[in-house]
PDB file of N, CA and C in Angstrom:
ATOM      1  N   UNK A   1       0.844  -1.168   0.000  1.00  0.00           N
ATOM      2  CA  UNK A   1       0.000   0.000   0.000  1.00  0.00           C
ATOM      3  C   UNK A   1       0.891   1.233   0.000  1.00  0.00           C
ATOM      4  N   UNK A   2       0.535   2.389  -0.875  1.00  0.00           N
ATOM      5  CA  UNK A   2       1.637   3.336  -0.775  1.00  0.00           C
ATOM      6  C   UNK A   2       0.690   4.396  -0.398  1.00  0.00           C
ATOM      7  N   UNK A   3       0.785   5.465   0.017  1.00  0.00           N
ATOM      8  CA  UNK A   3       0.350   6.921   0.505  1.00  0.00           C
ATOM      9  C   UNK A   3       1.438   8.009  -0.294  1.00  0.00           C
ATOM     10  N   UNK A   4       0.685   8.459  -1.446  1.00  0.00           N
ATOM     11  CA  UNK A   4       0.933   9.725  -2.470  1.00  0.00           C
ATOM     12  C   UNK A   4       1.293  11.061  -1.551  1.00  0.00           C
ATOM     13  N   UNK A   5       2.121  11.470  -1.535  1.00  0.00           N
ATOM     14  CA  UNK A   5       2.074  13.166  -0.571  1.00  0.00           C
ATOM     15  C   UNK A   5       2.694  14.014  -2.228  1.00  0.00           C
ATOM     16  N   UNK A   6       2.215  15.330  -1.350  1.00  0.00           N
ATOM     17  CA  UNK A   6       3.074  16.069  -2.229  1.00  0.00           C
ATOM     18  C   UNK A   6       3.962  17.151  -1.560  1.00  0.00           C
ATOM     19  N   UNK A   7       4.889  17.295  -1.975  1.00  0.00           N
ATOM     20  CA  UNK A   7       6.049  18.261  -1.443  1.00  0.00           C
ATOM     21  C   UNK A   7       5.826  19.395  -1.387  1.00  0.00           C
ATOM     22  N   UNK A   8       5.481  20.102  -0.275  1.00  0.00           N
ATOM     23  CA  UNK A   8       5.500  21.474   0.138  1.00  0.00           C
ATOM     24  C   UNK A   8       6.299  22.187   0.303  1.00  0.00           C
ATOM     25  N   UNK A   9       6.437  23.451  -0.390  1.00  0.00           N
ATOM     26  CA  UNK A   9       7.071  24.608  -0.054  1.00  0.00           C
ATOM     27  C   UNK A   9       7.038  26.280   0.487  1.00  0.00           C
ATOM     28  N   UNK A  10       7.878  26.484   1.323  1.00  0.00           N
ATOM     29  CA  UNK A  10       7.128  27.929   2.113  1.00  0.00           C
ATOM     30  C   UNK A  10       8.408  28.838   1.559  1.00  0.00           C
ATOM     31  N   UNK A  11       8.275  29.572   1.078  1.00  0.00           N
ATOM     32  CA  UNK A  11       8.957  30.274   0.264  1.00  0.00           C
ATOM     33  C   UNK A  11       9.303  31.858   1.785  1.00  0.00           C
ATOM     34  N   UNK A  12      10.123  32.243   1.799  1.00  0.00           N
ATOM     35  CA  UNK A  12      10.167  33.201   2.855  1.00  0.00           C
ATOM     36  C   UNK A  12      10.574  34.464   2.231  1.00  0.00           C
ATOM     37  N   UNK A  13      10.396  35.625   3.306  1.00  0.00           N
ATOM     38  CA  UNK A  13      10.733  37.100   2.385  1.00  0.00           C
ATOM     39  C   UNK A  13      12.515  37.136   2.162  1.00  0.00           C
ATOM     40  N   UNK A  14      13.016  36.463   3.338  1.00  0.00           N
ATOM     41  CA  UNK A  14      14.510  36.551   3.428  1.00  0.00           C
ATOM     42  C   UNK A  14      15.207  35.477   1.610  1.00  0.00           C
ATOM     43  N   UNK A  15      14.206  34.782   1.136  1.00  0.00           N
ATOM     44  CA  UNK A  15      14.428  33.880  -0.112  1.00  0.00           C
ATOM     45  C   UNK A  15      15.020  32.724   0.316  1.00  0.00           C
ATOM     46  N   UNK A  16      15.057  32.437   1.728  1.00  0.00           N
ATOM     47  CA  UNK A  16      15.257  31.128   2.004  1.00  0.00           C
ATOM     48  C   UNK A  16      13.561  30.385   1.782  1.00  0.00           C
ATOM     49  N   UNK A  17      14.326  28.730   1.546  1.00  0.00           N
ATOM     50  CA  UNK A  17      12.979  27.937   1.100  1.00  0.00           C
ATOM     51  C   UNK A  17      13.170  26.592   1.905  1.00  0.00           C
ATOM     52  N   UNK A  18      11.937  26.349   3.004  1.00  0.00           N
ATOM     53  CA  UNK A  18      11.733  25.255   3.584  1.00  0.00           C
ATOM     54  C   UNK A  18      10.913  24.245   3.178  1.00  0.00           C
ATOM     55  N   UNK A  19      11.165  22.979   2.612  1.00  0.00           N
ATOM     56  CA  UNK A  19      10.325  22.333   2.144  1.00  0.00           C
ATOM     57  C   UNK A  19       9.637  21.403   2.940  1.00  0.00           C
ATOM     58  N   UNK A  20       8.632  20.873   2.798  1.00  0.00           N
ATOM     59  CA  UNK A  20       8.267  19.767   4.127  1.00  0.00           C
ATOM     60  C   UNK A  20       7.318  18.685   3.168  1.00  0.00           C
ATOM     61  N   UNK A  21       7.449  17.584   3.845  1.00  0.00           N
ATOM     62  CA  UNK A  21       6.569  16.179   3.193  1.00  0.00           C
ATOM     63  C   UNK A  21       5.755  15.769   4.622  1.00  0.00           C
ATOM     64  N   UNK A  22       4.143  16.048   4.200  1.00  0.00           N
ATOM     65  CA  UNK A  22       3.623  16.120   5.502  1.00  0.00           C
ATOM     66  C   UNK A  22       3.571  13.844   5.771  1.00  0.00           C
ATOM     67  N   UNK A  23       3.095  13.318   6.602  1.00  0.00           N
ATOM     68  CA  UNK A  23       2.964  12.569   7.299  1.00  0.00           C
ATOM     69  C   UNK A  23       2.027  11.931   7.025  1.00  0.00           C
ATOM     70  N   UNK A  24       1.116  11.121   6.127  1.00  0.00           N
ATOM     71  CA  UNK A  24      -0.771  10.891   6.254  1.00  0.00           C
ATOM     72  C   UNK A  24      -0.831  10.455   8.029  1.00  0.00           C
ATOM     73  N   UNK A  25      -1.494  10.654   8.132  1.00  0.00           N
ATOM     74  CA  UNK A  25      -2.238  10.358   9.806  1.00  0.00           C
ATOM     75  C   UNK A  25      -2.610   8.617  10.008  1.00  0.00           C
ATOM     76  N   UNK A  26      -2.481   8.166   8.744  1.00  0.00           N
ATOM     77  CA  UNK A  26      -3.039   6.109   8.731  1.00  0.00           C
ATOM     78  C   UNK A  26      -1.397   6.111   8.849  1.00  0.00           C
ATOM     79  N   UNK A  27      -0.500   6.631   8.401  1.00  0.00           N
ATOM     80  CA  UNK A  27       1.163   6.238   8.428  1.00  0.00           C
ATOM     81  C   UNK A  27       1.668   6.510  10.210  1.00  0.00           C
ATOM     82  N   UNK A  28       1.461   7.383  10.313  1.00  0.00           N
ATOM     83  CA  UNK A  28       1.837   8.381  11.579  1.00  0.00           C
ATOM     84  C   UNK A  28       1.004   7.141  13.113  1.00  0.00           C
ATOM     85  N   UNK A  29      -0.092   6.918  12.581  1.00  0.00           N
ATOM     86  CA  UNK A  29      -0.931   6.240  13.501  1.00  0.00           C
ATOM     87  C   UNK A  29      -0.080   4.657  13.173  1.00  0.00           C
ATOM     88  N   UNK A  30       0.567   3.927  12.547  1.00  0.00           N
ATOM     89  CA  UNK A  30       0.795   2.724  12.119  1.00  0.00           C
ATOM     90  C   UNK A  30       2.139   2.548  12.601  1.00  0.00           C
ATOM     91  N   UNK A  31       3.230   3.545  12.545  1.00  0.00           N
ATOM     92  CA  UNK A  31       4.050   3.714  13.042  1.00  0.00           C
ATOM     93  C   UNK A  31       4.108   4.309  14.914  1.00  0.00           C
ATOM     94  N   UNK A  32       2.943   4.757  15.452  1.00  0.00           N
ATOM     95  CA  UNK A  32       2.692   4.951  16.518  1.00  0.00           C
ATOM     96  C   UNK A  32       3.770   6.121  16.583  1.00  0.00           C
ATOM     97  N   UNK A  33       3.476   7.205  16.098  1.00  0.00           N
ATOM     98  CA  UNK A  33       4.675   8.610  16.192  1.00  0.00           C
ATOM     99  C   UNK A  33       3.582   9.205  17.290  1.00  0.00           C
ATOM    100  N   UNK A  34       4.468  10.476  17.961  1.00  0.00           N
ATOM    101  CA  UNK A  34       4.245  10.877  19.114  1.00  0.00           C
ATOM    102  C   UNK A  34       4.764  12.397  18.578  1.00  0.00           C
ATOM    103  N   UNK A  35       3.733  13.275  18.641  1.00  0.00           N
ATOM    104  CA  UNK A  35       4.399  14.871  18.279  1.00  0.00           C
ATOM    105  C   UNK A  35       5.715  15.334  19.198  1.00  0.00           C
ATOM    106  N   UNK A  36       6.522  15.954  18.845  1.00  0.00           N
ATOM    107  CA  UNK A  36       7.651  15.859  19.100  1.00  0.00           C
ATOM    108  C   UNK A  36       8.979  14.975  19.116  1.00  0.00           C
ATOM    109  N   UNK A  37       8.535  13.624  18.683  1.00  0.00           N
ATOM    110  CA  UNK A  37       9.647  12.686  18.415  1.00  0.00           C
ATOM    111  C   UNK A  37      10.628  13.130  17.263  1.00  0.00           C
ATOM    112  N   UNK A  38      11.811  12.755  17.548  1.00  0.00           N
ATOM    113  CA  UNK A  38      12.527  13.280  16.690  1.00  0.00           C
ATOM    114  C   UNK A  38      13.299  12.009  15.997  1.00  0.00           C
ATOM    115  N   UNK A  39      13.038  12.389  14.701  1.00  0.00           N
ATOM    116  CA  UNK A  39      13.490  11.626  13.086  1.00  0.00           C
ATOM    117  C   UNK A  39      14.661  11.799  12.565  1.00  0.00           C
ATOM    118  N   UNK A  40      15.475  11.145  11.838  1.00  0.00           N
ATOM    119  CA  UNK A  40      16.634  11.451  11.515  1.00  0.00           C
ATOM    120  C   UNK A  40      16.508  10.612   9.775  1.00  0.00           C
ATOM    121  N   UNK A  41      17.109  11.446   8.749  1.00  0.00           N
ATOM    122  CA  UNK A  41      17.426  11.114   7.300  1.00  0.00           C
ATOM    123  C   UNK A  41      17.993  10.877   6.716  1.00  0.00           C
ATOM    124  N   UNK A  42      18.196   9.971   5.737  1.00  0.00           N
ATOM    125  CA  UNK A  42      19.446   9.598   5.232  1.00  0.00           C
ATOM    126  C   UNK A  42      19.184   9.485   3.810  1.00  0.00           C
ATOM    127  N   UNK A  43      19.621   9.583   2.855  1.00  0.00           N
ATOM    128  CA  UNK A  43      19.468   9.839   1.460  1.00  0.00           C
ATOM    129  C   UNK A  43      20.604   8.366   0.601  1.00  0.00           C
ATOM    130  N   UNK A  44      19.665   8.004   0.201  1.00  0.00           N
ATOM    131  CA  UNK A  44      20.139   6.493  -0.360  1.00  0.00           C
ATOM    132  C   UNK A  44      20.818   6.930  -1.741  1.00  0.00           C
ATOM    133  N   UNK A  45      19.687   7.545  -2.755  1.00  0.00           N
ATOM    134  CA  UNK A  45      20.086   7.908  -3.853  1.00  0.00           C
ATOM    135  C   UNK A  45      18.812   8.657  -4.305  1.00  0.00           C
ATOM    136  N   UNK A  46      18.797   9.410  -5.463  1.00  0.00           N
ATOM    137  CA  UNK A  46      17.347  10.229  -6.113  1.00  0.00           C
ATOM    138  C   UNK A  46      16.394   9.761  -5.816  1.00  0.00           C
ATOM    139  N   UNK A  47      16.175   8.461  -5.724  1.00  0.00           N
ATOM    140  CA  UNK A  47      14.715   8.314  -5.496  1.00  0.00           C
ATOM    141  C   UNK A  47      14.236   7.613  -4.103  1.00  0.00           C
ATOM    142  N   UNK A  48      15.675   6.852  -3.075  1.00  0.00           N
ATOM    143  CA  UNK A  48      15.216   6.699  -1.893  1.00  0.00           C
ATOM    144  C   UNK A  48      15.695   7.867  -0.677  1.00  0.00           C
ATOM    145  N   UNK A  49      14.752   8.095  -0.098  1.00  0.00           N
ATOM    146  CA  UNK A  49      14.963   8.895   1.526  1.00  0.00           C
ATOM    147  C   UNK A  49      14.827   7.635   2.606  1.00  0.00           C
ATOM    148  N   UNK A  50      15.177   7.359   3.376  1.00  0.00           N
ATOM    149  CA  UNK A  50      15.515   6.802   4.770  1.00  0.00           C
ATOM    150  C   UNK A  50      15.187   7.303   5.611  1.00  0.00           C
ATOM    151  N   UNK A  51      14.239   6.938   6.682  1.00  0.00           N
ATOM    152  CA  UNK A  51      14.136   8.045   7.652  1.00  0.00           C
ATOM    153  C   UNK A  51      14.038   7.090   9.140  1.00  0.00           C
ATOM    154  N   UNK A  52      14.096   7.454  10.133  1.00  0.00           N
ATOM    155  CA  UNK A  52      14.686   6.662  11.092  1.00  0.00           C
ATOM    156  C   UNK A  52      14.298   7.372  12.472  1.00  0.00           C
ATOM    157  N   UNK A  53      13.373   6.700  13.365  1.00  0.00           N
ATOM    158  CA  UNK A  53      13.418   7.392  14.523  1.00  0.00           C
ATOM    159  C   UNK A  53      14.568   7.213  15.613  1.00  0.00           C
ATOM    160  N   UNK A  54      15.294   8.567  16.505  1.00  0.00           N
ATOM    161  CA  UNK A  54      16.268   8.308  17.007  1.00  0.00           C
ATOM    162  C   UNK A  54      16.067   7.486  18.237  1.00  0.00           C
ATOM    163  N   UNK A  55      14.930   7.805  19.182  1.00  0.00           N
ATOM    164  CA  UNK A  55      14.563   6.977  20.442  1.00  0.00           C
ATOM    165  C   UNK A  55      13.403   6.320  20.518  1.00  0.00           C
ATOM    166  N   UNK A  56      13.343   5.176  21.196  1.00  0.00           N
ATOM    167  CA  UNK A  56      12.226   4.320  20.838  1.00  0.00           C
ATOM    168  C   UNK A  56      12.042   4.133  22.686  1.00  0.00           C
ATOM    169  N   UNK A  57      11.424   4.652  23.182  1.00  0.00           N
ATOM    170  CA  UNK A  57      11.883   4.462  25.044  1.00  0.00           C
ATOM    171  C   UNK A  57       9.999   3.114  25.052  1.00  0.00           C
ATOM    172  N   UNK A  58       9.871   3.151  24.157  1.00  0.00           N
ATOM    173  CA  UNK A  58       8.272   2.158  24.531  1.00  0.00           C
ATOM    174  C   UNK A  58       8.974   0.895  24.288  1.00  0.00           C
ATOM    175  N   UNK A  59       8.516   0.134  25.417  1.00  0.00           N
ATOM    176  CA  UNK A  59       8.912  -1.469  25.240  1.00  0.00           C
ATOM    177  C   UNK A  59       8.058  -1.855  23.883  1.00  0.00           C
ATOM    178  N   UNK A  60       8.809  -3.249  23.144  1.00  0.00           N
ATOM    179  CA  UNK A  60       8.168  -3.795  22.164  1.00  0.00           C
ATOM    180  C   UNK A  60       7.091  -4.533  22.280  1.00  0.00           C
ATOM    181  N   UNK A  61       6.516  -4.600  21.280  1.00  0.00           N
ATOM    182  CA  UNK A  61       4.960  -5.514  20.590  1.00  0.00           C
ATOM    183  C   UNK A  61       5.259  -7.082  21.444  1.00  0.00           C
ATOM    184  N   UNK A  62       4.330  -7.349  22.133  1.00  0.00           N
ATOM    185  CA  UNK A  62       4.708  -9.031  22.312  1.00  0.00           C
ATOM    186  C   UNK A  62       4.695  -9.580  20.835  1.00  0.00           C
ATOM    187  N   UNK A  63       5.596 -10.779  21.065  1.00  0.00           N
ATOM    188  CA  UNK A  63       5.819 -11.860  19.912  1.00  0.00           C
ATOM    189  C   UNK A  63       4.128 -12.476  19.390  1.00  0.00           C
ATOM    190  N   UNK A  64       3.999 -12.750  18.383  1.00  0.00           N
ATOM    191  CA  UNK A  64       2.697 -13.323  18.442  1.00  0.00           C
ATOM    192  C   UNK A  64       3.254 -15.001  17.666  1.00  0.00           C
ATOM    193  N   UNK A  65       2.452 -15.617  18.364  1.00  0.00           N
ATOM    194  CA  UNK A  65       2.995 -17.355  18.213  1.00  0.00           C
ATOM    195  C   UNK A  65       1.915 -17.486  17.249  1.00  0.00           C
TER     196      UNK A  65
END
């Protein structure tokens, strides 16, 4: 299953440009993210991004047999 975003940009008066790729909320909820957790990126090549949460402090999923 993939989730389409599109790349946002906020253009500023200074002509700096912040871009952002918002999150869908079924991804965000599936991954169990928490506002303020902090993500880290890594760039594979043109077409992959990597992205990686730095702390995970919630114990894991029980095993399912």
């Amino acid at each position: 299953m993939s989730y389409p975003i599109k790349l946002q940009c906020i253009k500023r008066r200074s002509g700096w440009r912040q871009f952002y790729l918002p999150v869908p909320a079924a991804l965000a909820e599936a991954l169990e993210c928490q506002e303020g957790e902090i993500w880290s990126w890594s760039v594979r090549d043109r077409k992959h991004l990597c992205l990686q949460r730095q702390h995970d402090s919630r114990p894991p999923h029980p095993k399912r047999s």
